[in-house]
Protein backbone atom coordinates (compact mmCIF):
# COMPACT_ATOMS: atom_id res chain seq x y z
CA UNK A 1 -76.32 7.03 8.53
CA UNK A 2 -78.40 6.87 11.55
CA UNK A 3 -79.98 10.64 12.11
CA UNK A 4 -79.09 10.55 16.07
CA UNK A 5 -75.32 9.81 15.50
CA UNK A 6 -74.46 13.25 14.49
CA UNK A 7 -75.75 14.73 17.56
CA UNK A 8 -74.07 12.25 19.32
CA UNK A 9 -70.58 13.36 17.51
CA UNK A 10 -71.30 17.41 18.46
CA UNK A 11 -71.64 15.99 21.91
CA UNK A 12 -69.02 14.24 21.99
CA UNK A 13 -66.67 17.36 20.75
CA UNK A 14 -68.21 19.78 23.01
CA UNK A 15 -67.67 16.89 25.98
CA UNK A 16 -64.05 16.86 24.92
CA UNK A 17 -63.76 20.63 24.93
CA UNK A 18 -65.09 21.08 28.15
CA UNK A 19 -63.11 18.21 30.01
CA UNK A 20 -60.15 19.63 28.46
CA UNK A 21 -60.58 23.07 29.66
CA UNK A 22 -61.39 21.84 33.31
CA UNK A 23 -58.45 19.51 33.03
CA UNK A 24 -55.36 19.33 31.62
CA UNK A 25 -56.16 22.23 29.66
CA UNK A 26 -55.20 24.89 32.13
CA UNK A 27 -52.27 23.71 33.30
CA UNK A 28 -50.08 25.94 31.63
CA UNK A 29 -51.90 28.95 33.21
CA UNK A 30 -51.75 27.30 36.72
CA UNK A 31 -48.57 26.58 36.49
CA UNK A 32 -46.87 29.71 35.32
CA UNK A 33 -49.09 31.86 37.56
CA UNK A 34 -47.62 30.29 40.25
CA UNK A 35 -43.76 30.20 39.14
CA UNK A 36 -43.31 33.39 38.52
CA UNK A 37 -43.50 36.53 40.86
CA UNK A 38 -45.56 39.66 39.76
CA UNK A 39 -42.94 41.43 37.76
CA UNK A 40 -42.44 38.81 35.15
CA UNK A 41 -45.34 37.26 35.20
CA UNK A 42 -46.99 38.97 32.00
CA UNK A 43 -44.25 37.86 30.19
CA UNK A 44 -44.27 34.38 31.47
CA UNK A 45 -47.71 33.85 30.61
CA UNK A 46 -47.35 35.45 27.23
CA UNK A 47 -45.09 32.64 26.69
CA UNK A 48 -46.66 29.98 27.97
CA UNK A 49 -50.05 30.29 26.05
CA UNK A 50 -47.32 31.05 22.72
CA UNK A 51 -46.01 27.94 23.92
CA UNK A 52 -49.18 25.92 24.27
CA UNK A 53 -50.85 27.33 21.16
CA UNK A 54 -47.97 26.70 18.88
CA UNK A 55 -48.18 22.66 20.37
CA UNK A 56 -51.87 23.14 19.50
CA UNK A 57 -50.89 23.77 16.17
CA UNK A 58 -48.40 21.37 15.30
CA UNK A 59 -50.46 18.77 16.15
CA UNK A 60 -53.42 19.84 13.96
CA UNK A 61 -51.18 20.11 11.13
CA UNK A 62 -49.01 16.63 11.90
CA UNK A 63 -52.05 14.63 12.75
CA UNK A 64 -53.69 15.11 8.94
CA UNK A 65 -50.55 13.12 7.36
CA UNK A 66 -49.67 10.91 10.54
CA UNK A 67 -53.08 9.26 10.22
CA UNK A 68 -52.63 8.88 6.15
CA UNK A 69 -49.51 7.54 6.54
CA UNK A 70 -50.24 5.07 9.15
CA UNK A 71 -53.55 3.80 8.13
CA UNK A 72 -52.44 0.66 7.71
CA UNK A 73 -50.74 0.47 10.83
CA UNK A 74 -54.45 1.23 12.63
CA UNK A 75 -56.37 -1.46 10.74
């Protein structure tokens, strides 16, 4: 393995992090801060990062066994 390329793949994570976190990855927040008057808003949010972290997790756990079973598909 080449010594530079696993710099190269911490990079590339923390490049993904940060684009997602100016990006699409505050959406939820946005959006629900903007919905919802004062009153329910607490609520609203608690939901929507519930919401949003729960869809974080399924996918870490589906993507394991979606990319074993379609392995074959891919190559």
């Amino acid at each position: 393995m080449i010594d530079w390329m696993s710099y190269l793949s911490v990079v590339s994570t923390l490049a993904f992090v940060v684009f997602f976190a100016v990006g699409p990855g505050s959406i939820p927040w946005m959006i629900t801060a903007e919905l919802f008057s004062q009153g329910p808003r607490p609520s609203a949010m608690a939901i929507a990062v519930l919401v949003n972290w729960m869809a974080n997790f399924v996918v870490g756990i589906g993507f394991p066994s979606l990319k074993v079973s379609t392995i074959y598909l891919i190559m």
